[in-house]
Protein backbone atom coordinates (compact mmCIF):
# COMPACT_ATOMS: atom_id res chain seq x y z
CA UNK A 1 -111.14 105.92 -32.44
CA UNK A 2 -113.30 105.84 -35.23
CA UNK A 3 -110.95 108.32 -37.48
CA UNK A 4 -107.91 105.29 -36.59
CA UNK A 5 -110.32 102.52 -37.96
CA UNK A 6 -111.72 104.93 -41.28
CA UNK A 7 -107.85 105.37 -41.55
CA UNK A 8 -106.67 101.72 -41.34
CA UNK A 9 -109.70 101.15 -44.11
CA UNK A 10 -108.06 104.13 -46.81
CA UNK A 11 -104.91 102.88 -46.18
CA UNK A 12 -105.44 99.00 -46.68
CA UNK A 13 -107.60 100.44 -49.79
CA UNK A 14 -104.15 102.13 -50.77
CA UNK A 15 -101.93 99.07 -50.26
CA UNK A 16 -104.52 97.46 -52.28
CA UNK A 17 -104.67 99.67 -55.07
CA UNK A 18 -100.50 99.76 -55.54
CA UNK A 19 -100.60 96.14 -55.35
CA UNK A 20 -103.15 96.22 -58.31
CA UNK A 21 -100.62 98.69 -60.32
CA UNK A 22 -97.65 96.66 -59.78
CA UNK A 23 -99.83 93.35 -61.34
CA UNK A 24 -100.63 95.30 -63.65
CA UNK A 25 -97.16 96.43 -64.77
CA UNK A 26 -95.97 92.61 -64.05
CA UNK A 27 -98.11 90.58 -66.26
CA UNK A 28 -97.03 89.55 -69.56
CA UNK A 29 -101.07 88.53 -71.12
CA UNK A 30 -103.70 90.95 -71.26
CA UNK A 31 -105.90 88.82 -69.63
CA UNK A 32 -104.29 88.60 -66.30
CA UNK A 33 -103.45 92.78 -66.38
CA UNK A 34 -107.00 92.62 -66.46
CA UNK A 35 -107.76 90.49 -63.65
CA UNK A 36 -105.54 92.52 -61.46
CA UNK A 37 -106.82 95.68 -62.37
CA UNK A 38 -110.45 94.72 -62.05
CA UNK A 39 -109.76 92.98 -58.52
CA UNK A 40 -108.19 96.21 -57.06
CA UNK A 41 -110.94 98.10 -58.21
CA UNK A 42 -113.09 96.45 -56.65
CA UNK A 43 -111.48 96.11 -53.49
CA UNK A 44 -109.26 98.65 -52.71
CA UNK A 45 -112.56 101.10 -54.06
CA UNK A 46 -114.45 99.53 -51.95
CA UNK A 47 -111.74 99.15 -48.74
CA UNK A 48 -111.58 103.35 -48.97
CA UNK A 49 -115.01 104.02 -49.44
CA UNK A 50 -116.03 102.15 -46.20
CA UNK A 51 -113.07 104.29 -44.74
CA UNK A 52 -115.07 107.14 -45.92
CA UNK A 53 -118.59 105.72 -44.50
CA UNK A 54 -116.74 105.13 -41.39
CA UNK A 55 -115.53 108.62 -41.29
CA UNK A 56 -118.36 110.45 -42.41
CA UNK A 57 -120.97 112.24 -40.01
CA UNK A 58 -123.83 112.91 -42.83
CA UNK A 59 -125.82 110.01 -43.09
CA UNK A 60 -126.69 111.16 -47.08
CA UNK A 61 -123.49 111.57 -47.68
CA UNK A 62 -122.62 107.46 -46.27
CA UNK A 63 -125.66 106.32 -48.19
CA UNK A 64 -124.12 108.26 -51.35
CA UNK A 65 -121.01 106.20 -50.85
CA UNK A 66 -122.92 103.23 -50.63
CA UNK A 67 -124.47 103.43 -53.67
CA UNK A 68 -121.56 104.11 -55.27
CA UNK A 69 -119.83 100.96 -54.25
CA UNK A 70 -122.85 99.05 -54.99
CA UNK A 71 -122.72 100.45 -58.37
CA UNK A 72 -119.09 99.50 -58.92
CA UNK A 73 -119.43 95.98 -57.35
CA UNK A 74 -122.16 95.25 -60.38
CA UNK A 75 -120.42 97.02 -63.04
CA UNK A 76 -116.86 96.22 -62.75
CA UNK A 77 -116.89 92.49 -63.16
CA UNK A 78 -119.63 92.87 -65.50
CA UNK A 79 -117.35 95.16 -67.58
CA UNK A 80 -114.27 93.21 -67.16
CA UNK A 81 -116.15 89.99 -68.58
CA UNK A 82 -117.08 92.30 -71.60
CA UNK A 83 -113.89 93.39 -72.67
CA UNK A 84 -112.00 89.33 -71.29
CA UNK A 85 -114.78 88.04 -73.66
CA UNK A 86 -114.10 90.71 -76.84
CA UNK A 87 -110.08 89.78 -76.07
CA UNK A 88 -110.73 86.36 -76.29
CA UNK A 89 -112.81 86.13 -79.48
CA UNK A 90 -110.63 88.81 -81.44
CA UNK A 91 -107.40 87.12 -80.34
CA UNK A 92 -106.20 84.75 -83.02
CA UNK A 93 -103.28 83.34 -80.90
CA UNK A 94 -105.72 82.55 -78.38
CA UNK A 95 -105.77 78.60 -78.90
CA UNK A 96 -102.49 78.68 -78.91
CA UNK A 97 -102.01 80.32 -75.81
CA UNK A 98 -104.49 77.92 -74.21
CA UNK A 99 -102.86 74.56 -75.52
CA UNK A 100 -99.27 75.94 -74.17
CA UNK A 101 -100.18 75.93 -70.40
């Protein structure tokens, strides 16, 4: 039972992951590739590493995989807000862009 539910995680993790490439692929501004990429990151990483916690037997090796998900839930939006904000000041058709929508 518990390898069908770790499996179920990896696979929704999966789903999410090709849903992030597809965004990516499908998205005309840089700012919105970046959205999508940083949201399935974050949670399709995070949807297969519970799948591995699940799965696991070692507690070390679950409180490994924690950490690592903790560590990518800080740095990923914190990262993706670096390089939105470097776009957006560097971007001289910015304003532009803004007073169009």
């Amino acid at each position: 039972m518990r390898e069908v539910i770790a499996a179920i995680f990896m696979i929704a993790g999966l789903v999410i992951f090709l849903v992030s490439i597809l965004g990516i692929f499908r998205f005309k501004y840089v700012l919105n590739r970046m959205h999508a990429a940083a949201l399935g990151d974050t949670l399709g990483l995070g949807f297969v590493i519970i799948g591995l916690i699940i799965l696991g037997i070692n507690v070390f090796a679950s409180l490994k995989l924690f950490l690592i998900i903790l560590f990518f839930w800080m740095s990923g939006p914190i990262a993706t807000h670096s390089i939105a904000k470097v776009e957006i000041l560097t971007n001289k058709n910015f304003e532009e862009r803004v007073r169009e929508k």
